[in-house]
N, C-alpha and C. Protein backbone atom coordinates (compact mmCIF):
# COMPACT_ATOMS: atom_id res chain seq x y z
N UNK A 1 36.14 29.78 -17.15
CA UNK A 1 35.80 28.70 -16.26
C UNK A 1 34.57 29.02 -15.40
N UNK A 2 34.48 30.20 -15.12
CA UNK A 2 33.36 30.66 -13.71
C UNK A 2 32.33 30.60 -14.84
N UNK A 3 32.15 31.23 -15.91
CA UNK A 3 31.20 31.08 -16.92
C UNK A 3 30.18 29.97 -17.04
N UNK A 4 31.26 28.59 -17.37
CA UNK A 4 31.02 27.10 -17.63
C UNK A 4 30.41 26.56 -16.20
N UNK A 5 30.76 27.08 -14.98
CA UNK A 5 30.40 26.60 -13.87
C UNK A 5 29.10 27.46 -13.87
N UNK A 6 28.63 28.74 -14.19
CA UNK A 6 27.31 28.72 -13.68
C UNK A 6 26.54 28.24 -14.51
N UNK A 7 26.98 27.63 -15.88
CA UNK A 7 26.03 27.26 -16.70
C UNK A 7 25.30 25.71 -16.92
N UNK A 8 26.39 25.15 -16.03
CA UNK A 8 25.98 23.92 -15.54
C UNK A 8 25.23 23.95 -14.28
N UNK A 9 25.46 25.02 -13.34
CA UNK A 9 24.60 25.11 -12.33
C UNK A 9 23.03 25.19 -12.55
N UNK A 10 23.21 26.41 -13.70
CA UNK A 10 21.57 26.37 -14.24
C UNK A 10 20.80 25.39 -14.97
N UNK A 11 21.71 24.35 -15.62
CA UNK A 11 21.39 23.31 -16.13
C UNK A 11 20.81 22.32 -15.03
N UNK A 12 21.38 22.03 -13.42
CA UNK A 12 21.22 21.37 -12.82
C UNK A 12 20.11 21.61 -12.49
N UNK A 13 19.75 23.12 -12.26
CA UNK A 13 18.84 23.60 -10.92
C UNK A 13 17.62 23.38 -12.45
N UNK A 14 17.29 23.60 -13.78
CA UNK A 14 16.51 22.96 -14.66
C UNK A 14 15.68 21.41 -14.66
N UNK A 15 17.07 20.92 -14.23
CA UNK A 15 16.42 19.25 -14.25
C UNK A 15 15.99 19.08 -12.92
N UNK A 16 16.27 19.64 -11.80
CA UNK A 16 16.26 19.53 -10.22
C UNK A 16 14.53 19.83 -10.12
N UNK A 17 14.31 20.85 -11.26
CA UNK A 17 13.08 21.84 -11.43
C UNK A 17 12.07 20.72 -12.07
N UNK A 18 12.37 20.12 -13.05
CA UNK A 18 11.49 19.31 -13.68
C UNK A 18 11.25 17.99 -13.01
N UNK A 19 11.96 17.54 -12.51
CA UNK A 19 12.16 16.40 -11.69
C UNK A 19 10.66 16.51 -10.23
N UNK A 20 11.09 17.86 -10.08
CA UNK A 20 10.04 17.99 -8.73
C UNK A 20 8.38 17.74 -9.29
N UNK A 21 8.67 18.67 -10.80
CA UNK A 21 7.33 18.92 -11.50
C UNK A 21 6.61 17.37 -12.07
N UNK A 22 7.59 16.67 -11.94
CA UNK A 22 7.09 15.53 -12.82
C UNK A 22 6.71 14.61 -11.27
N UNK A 23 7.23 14.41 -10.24
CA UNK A 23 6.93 14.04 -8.91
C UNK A 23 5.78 14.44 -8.97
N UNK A 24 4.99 15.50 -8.89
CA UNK A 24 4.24 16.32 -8.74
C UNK A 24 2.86 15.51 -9.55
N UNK A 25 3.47 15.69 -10.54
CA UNK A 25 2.10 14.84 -11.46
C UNK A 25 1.83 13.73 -11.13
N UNK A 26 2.87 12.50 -11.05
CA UNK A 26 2.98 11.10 -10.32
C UNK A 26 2.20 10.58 -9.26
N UNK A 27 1.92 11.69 -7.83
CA UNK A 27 1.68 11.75 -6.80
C UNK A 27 -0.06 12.02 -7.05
N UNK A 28 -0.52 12.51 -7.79
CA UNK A 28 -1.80 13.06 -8.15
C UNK A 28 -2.74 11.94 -8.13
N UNK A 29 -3.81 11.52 -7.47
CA UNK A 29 -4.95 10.35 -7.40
C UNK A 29 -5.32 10.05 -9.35
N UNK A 30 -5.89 8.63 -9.03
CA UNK A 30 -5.90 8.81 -10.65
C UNK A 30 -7.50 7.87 -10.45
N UNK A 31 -8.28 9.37 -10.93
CA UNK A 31 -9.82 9.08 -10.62
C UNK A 31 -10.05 8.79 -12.22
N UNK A 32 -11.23 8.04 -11.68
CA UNK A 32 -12.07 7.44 -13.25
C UNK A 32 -12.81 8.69 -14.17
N UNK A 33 -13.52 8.60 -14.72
CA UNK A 33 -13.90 9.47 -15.36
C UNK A 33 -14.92 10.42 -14.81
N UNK A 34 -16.23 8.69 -14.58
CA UNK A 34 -17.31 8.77 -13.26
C UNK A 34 -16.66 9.64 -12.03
N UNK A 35 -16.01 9.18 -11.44
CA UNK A 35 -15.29 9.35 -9.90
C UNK A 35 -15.13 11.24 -9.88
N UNK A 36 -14.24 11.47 -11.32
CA UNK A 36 -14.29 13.04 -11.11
C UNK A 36 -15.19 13.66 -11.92
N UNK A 37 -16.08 13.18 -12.90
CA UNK A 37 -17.62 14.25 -13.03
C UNK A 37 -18.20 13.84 -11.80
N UNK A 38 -18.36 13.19 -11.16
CA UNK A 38 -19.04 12.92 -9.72
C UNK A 38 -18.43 14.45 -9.10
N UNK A 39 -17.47 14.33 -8.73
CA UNK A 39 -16.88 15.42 -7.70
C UNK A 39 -17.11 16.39 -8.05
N UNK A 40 -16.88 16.99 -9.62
CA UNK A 40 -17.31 18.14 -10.24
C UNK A 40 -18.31 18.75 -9.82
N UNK A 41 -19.06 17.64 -10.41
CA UNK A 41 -20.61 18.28 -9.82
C UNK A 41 -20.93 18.10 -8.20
N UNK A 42 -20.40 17.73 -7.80
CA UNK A 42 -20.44 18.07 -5.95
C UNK A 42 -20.19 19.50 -5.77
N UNK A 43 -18.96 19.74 -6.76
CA UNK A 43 -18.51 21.16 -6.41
C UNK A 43 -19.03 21.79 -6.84
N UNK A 44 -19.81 21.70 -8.04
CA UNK A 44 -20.73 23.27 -8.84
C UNK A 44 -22.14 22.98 -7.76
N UNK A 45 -22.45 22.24 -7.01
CA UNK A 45 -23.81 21.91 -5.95
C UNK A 45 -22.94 22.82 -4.81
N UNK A 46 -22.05 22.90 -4.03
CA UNK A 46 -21.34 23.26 -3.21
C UNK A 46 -21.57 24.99 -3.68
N UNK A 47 -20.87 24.89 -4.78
CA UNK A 47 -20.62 26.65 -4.88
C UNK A 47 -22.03 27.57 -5.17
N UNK A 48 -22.58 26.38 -5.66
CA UNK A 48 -24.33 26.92 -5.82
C UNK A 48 -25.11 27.54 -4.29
N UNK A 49 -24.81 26.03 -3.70
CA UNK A 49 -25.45 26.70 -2.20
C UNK A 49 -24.90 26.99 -1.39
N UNK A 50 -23.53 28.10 -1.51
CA UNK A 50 -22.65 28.89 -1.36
C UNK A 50 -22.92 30.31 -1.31
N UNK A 51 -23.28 29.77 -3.12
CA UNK A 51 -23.55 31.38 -3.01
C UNK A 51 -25.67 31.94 -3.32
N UNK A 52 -26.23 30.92 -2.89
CA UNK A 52 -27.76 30.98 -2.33
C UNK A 52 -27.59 31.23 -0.73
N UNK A 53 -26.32 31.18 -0.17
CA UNK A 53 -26.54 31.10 1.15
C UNK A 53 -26.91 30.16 1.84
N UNK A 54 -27.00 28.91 1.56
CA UNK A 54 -27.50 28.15 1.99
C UNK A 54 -26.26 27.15 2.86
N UNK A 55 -25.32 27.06 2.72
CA UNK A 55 -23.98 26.95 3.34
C UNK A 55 -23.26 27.91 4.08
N UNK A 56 -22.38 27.50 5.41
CA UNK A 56 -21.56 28.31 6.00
C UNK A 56 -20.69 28.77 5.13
N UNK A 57 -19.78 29.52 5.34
CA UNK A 57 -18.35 30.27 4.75
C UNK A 57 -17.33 28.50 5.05
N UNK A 58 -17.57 28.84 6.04
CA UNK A 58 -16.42 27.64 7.56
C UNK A 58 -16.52 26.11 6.37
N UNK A 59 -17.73 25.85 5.93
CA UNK A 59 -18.32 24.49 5.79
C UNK A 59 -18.04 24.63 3.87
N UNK A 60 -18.56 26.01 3.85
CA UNK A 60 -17.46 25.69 2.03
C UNK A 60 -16.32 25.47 2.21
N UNK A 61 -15.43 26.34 3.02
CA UNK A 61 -14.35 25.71 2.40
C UNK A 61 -13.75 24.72 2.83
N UNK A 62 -14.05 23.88 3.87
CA UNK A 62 -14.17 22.56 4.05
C UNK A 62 -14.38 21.57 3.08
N UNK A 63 -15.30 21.74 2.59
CA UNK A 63 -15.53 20.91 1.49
C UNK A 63 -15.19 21.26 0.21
N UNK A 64 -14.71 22.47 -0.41
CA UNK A 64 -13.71 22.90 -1.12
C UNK A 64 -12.40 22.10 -1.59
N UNK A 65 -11.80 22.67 0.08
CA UNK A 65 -10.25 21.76 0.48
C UNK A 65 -10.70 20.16 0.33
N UNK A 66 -11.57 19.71 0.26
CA UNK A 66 -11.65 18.12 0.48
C UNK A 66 -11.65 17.66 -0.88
N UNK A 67 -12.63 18.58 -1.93
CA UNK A 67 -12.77 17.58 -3.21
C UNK A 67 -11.81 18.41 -3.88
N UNK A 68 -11.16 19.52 -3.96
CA UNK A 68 -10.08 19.63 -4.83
C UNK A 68 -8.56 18.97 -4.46
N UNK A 69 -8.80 18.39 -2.89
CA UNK A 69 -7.33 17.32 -2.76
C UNK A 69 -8.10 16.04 -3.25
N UNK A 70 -8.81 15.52 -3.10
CA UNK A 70 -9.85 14.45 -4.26
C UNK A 70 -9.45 14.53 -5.82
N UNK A 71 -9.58 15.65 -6.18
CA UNK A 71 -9.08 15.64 -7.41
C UNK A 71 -7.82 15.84 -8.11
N UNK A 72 -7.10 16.05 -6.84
CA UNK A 72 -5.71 16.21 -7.07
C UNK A 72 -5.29 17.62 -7.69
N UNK A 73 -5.87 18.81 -7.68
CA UNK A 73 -5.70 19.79 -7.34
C UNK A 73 -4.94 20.86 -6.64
N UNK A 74 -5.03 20.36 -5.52
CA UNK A 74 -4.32 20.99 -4.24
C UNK A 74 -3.74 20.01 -3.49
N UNK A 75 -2.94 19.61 -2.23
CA UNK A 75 -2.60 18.93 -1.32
C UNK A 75 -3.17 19.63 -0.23
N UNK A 76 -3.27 18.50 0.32
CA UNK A 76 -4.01 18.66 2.10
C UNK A 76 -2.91 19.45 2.86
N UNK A 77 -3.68 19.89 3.65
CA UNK A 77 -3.41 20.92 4.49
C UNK A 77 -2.56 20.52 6.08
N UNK A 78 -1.30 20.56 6.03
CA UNK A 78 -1.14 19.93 7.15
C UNK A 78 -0.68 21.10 8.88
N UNK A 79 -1.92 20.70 9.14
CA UNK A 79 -2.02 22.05 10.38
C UNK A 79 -1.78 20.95 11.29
């Protein structure tokens, strides 16, 4: 019996698991094609004058955190 009970437990905590993962995808912005090669290339311009120096540390990753929650990437930061 204790057997059958943890094996349904792990079965639960499986679907409990996929359930979150599939939320997860759902919740994600749903950019055009334009909309995210647009952002892309914001970000390879960003990391370029990043690393020319031509940007703060503070101000990359500002704008980092902004277009990878844009792209649905990451979630915003709630401080």
């Amino acid at each position: 019996m204790a057997k059958r009970a943890r094996e349904m437990a792990r079965q639960q905590k499986r679907e409990d698991k996929q359930e979150r993962q599939e939320s997860k995808v759902d919740a994600s912005p749903k950019l055009s094609d334009q909309e995210e090669t647009a952002l892309l290339e914001e970000f390879a311009r960003l990391n370029a004058d990043y690393a020319a120096e031509r940007v703060s540390e503070s101000h990359f990753a500002e704008e980092k955190q902004r277009i990878l929650v844009a792209l649905g990437i990451e979630k915003e930061d709630e401080s």
